[in-house]
PDB file of N, CA and C in Angstrom:
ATOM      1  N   UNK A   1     176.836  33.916 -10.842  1.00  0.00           N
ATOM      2  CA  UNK A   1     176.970  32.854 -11.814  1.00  0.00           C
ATOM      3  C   UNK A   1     176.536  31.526 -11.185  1.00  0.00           C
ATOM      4  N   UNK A   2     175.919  30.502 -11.807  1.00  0.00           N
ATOM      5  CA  UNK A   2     175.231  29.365 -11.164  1.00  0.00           C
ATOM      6  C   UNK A   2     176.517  28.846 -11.367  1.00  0.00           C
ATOM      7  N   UNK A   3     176.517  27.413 -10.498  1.00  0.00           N
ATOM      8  CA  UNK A   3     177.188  26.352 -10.070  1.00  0.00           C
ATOM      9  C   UNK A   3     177.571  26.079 -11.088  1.00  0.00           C
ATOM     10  N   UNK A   4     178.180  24.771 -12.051  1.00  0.00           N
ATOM     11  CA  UNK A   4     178.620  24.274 -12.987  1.00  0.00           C
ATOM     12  C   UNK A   4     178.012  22.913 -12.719  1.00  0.00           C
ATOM     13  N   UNK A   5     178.433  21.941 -11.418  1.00  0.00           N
ATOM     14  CA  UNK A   5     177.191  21.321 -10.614  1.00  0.00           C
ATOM     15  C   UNK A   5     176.825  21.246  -9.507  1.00  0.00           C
ATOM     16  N   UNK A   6     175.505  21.473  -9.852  1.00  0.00           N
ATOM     17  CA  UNK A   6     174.241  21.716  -8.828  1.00  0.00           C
ATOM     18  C   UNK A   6     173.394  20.452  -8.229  1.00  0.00           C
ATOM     19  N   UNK A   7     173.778  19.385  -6.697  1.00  0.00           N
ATOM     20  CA  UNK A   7     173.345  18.277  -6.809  1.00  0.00           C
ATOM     21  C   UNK A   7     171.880  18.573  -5.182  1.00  0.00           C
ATOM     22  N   UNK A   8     170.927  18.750  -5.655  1.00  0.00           N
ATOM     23  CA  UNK A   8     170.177  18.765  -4.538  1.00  0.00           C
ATOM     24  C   UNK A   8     169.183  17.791  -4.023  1.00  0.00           C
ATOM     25  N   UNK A   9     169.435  17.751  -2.581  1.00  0.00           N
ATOM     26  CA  UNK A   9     168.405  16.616  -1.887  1.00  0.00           C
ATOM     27  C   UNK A   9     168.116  14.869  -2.251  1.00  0.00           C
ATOM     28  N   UNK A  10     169.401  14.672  -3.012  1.00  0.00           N
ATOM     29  CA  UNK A  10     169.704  13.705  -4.260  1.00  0.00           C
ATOM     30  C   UNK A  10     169.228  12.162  -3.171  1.00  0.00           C
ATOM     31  N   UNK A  11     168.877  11.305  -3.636  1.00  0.00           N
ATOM     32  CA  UNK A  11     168.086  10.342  -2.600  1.00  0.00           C
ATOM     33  C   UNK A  11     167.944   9.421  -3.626  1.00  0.00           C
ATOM     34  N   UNK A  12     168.320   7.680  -3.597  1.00  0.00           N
ATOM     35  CA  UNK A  12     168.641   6.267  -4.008  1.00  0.00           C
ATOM     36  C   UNK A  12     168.376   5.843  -3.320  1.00  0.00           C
ATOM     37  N   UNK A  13     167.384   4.394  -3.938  1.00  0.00           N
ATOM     38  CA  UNK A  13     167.196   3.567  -2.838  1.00  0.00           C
ATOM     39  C   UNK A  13     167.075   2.071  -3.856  1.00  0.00           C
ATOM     40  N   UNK A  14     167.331   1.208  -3.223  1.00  0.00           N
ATOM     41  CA  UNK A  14     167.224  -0.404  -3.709  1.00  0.00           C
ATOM     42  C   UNK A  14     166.307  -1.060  -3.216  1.00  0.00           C
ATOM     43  N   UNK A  15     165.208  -2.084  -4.069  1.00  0.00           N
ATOM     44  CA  UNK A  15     164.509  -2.862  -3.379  1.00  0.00           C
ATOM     45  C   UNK A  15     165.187  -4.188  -2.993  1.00  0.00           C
ATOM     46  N   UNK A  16     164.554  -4.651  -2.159  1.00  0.00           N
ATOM     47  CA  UNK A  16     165.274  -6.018  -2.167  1.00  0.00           C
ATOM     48  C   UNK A  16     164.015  -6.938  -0.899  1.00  0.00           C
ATOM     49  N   UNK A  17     164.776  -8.185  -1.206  1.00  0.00           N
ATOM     50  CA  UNK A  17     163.787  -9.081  -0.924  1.00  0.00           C
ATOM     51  C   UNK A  17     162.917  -8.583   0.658  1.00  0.00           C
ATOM     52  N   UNK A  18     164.184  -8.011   1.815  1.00  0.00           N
ATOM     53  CA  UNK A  18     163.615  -7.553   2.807  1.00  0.00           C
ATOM     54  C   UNK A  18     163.220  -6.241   3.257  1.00  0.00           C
ATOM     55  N   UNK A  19     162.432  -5.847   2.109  1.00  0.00           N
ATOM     56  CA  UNK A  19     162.351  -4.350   1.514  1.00  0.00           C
ATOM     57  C   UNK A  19     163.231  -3.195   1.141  1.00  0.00           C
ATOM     58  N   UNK A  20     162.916  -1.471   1.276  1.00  0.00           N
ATOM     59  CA  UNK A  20     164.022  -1.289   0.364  1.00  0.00           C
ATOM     60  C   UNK A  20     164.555  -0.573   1.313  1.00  0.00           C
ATOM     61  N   UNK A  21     165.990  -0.265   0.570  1.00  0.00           N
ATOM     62  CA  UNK A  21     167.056   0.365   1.508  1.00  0.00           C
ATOM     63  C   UNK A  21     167.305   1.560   0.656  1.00  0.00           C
ATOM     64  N   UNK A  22     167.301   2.462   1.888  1.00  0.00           N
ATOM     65  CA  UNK A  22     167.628   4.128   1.344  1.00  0.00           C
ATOM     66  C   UNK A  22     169.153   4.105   1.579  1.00  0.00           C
ATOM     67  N   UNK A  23     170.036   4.012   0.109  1.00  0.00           N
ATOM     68  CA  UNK A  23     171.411   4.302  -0.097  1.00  0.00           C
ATOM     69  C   UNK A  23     171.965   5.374  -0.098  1.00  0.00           C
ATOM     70  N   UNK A  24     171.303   6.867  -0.411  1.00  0.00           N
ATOM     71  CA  UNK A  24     171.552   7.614  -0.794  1.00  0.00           C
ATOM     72  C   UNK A  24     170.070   8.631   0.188  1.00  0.00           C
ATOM     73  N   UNK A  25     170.463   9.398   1.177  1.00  0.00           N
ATOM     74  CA  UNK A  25     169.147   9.936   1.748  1.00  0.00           C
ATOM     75  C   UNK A  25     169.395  11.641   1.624  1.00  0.00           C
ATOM     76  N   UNK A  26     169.520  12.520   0.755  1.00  0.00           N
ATOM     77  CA  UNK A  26     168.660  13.738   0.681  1.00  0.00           C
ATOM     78  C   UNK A  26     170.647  14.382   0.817  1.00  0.00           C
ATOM     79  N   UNK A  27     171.495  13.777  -0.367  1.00  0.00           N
ATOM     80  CA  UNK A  27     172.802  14.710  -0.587  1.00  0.00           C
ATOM     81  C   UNK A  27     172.790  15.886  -1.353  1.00  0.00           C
ATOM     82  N   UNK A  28     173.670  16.972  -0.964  1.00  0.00           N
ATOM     83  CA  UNK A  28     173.400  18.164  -1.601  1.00  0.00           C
ATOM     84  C   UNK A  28     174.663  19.079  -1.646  1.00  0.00           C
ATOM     85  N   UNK A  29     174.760  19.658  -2.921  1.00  0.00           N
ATOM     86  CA  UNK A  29     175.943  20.423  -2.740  1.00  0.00           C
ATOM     87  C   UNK A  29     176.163  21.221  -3.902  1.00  0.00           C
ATOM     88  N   UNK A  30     177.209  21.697  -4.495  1.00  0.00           N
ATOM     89  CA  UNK A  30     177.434  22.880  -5.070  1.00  0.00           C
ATOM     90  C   UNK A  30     178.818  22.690  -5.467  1.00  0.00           C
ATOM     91  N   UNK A  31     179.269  22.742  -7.037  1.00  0.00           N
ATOM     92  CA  UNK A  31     180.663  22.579  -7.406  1.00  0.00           C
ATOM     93  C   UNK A  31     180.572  23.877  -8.373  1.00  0.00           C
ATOM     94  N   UNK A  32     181.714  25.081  -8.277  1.00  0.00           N
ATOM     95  CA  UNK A  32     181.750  25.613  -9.377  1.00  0.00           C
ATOM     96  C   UNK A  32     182.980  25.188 -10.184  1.00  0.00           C
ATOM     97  N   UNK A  33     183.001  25.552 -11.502  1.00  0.00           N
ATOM     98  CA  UNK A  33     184.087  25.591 -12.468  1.00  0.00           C
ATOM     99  C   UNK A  33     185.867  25.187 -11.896  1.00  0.00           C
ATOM    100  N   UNK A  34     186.282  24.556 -12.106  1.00  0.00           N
ATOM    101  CA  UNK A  34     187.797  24.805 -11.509  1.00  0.00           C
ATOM    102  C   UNK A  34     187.931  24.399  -9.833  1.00  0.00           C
ATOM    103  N   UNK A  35     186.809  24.026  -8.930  1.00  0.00           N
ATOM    104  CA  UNK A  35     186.533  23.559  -8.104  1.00  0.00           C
ATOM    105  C   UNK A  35     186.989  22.011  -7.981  1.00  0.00           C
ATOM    106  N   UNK A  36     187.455  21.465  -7.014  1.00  0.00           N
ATOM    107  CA  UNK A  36     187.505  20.247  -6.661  1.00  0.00           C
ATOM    108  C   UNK A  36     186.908  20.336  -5.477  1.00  0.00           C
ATOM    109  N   UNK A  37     185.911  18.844  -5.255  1.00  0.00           N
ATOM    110  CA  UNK A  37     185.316  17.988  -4.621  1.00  0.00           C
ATOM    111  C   UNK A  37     186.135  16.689  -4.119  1.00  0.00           C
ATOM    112  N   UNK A  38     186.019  16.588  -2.719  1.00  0.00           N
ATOM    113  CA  UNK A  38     186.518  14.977  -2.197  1.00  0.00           C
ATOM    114  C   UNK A  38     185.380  14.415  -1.573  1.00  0.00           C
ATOM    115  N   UNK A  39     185.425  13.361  -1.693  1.00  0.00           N
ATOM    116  CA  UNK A  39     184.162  12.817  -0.956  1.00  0.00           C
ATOM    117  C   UNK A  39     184.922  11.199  -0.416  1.00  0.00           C
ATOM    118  N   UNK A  40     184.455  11.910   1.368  1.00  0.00           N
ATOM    119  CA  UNK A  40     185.390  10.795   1.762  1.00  0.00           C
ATOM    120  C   UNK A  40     183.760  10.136   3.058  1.00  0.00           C
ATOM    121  N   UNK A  41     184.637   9.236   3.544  1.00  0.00           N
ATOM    122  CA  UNK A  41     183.516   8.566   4.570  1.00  0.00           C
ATOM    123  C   UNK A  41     183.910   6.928   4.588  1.00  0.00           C
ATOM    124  N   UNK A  42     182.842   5.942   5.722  1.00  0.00           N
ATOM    125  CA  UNK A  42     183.066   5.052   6.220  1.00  0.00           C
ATOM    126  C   UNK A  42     182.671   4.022   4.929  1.00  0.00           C
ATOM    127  N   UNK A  43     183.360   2.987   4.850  1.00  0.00           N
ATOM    128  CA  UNK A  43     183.119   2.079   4.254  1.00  0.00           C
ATOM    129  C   UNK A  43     181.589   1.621   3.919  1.00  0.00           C
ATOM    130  N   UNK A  44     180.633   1.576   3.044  1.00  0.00           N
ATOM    131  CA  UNK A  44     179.114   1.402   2.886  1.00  0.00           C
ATOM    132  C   UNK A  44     178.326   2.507   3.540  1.00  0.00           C
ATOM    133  N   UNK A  45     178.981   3.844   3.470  1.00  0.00           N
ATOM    134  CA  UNK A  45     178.246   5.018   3.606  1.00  0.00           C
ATOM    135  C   UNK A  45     177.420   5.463   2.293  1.00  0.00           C
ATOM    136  N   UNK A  46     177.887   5.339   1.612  1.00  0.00           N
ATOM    137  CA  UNK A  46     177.022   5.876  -0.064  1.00  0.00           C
ATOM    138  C   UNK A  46     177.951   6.255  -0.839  1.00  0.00           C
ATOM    139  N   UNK A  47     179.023   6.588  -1.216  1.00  0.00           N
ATOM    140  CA  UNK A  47     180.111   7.288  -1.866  1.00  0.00           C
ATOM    141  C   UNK A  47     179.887   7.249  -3.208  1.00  0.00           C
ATOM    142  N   UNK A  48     180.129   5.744  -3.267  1.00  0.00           N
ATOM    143  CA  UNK A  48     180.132   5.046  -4.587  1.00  0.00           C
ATOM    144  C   UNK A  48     178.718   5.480  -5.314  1.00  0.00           C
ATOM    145  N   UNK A  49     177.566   5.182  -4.739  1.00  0.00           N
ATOM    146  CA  UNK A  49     175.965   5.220  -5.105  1.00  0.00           C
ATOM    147  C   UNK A  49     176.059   6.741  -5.344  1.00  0.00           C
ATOM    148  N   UNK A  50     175.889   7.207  -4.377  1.00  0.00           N
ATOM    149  CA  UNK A  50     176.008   8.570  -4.990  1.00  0.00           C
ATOM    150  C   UNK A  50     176.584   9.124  -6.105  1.00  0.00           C
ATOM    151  N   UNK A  51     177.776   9.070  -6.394  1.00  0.00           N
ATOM    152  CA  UNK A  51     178.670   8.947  -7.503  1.00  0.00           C
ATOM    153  C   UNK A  51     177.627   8.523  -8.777  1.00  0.00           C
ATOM    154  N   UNK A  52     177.512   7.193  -8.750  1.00  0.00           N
ATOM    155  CA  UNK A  52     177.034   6.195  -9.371  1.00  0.00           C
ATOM    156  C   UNK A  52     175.495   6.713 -10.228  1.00  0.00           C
ATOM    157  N   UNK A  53     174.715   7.067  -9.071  1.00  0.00           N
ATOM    158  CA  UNK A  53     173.539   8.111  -9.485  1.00  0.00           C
ATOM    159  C   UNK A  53     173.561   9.190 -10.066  1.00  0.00           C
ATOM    160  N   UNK A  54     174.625   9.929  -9.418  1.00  0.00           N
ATOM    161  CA  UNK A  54     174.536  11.556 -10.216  1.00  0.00           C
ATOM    162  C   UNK A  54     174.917  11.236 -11.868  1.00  0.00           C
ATOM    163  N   UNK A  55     175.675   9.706 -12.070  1.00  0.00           N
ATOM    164  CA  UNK A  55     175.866   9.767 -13.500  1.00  0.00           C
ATOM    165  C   UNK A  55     175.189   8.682 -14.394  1.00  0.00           C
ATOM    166  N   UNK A  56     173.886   8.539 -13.214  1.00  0.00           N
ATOM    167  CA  UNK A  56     172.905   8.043 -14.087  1.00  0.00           C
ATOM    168  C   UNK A  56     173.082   6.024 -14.376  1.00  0.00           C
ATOM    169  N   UNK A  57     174.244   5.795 -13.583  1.00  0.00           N
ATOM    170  CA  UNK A  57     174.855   4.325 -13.813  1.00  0.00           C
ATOM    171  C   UNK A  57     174.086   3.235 -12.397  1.00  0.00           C
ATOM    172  N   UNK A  58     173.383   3.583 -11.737  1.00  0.00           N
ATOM    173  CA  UNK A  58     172.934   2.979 -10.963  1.00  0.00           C
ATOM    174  C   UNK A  58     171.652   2.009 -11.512  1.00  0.00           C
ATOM    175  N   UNK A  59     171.962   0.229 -11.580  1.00  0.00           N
ATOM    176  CA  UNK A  59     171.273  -0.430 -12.196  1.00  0.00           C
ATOM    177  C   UNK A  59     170.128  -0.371 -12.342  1.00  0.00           C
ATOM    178  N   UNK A  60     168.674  -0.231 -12.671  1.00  0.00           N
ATOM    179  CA  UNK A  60     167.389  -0.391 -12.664  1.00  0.00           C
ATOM    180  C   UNK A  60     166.770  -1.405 -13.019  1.00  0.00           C
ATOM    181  N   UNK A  61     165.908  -2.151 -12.762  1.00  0.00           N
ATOM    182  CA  UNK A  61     166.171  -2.244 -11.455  1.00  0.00           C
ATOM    183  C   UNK A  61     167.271  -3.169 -10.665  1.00  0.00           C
ATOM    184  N   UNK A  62     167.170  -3.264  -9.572  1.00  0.00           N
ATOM    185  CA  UNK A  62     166.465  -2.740  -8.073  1.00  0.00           C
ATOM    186  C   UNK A  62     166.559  -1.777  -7.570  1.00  0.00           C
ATOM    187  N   UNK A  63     167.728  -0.432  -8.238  1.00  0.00           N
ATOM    188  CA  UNK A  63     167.685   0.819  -7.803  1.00  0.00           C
ATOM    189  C   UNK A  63     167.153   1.671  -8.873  1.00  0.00           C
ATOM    190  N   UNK A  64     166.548   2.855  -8.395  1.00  0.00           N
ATOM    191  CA  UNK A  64     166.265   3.984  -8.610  1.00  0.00           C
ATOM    192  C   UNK A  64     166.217   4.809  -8.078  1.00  0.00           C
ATOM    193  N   UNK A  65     166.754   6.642  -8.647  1.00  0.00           N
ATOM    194  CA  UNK A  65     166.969   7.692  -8.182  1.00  0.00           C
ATOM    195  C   UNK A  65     165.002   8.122  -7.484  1.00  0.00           C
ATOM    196  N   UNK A  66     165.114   8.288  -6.007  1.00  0.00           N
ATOM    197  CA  UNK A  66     163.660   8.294  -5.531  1.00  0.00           C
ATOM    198  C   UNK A  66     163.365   9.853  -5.501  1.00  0.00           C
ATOM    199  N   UNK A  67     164.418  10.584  -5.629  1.00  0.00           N
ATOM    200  CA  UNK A  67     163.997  12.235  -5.832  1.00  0.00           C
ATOM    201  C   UNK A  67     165.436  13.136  -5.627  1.00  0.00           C
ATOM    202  N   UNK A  68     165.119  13.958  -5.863  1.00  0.00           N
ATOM    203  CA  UNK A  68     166.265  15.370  -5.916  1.00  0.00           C
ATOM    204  C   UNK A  68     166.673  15.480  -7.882  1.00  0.00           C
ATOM    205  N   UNK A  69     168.082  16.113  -7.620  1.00  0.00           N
ATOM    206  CA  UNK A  69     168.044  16.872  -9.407  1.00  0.00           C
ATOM    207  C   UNK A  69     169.639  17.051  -8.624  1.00  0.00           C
ATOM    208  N   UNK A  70     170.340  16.757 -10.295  1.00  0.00           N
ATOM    209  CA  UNK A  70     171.181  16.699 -10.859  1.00  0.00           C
ATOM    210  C   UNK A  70     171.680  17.516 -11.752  1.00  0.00           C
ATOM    211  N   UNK A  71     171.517  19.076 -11.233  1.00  0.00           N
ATOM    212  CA  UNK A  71     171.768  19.760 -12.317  1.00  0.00           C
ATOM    213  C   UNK A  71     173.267  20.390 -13.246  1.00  0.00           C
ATOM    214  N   UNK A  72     174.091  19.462 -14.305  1.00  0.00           N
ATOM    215  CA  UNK A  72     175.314  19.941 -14.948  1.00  0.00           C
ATOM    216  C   UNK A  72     175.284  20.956 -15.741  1.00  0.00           C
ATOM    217  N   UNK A  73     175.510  22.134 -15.709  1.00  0.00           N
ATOM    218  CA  UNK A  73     175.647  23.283 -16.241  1.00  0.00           C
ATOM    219  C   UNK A  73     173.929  23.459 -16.889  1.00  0.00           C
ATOM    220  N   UNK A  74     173.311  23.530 -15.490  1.00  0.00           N
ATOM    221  CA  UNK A  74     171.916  24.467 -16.083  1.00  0.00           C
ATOM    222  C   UNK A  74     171.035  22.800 -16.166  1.00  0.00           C
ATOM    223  N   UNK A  75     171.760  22.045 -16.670  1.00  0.00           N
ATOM    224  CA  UNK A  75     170.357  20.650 -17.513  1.00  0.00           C
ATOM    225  C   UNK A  75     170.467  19.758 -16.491  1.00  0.00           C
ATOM    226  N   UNK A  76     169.471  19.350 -15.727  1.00  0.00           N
ATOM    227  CA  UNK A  76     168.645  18.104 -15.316  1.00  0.00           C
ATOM    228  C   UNK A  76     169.078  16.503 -15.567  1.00  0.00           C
ATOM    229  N   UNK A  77     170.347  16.113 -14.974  1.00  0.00           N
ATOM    230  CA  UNK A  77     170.679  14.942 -15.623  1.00  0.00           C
ATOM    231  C   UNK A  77     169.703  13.682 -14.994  1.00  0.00           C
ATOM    232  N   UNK A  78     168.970  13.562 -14.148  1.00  0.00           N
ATOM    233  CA  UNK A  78     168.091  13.004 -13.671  1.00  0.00           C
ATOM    234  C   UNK A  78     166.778  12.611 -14.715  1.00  0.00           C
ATOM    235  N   UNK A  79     166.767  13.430 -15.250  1.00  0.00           N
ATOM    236  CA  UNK A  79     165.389  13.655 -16.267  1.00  0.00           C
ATOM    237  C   UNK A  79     166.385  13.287 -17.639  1.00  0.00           C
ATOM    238  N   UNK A  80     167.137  12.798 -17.671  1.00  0.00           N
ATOM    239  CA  UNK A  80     167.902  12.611 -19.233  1.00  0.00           C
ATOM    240  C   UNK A  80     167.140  10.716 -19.206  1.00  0.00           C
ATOM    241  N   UNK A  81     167.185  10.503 -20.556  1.00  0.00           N
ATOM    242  CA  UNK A  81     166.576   9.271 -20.617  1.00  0.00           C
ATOM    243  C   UNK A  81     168.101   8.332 -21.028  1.00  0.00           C
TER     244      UNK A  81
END
């Protein structure tokens, strides 16, 4: 049975005046059904962005999702408009 979500090679980045910064560099993982996820780490590691991306809430600009897939039960939330 596939994942429920499926987040691969997932990668954010921001431009900014002193070029851009990779927020988010190549996260990946696997949640099934009834599964819990923690996502812990250092203060301005990505937590939030990540988060933030997989649900599509990351401002545009100066950020955009630069590659990987977001897949929630089978569909591509990356590719959702």
């Amino acid at each position: 049975m596939a994942p429920m979500l499926s987040v691969r090679d997932l990668k954010t980045e921001f431009v900014t005046q002193d070029g851009i910064v990779h927020a988010v560099n190549g996260i990946s993982f696997d949640l099934d059904e009834g599964e819990t996820l923690g996502i812990v780490g250092e203060s301005g590691c990505g937590k939030s962005v990540s988060m933030l991306s997989m649900m599509g809430l990351i401002p545009q600009p100066p950020g955009r999702i630069a590659g990987g897939s977001v897949e929630f039960q089978g569909r591509d939330l990356t590719k959702l408009s």
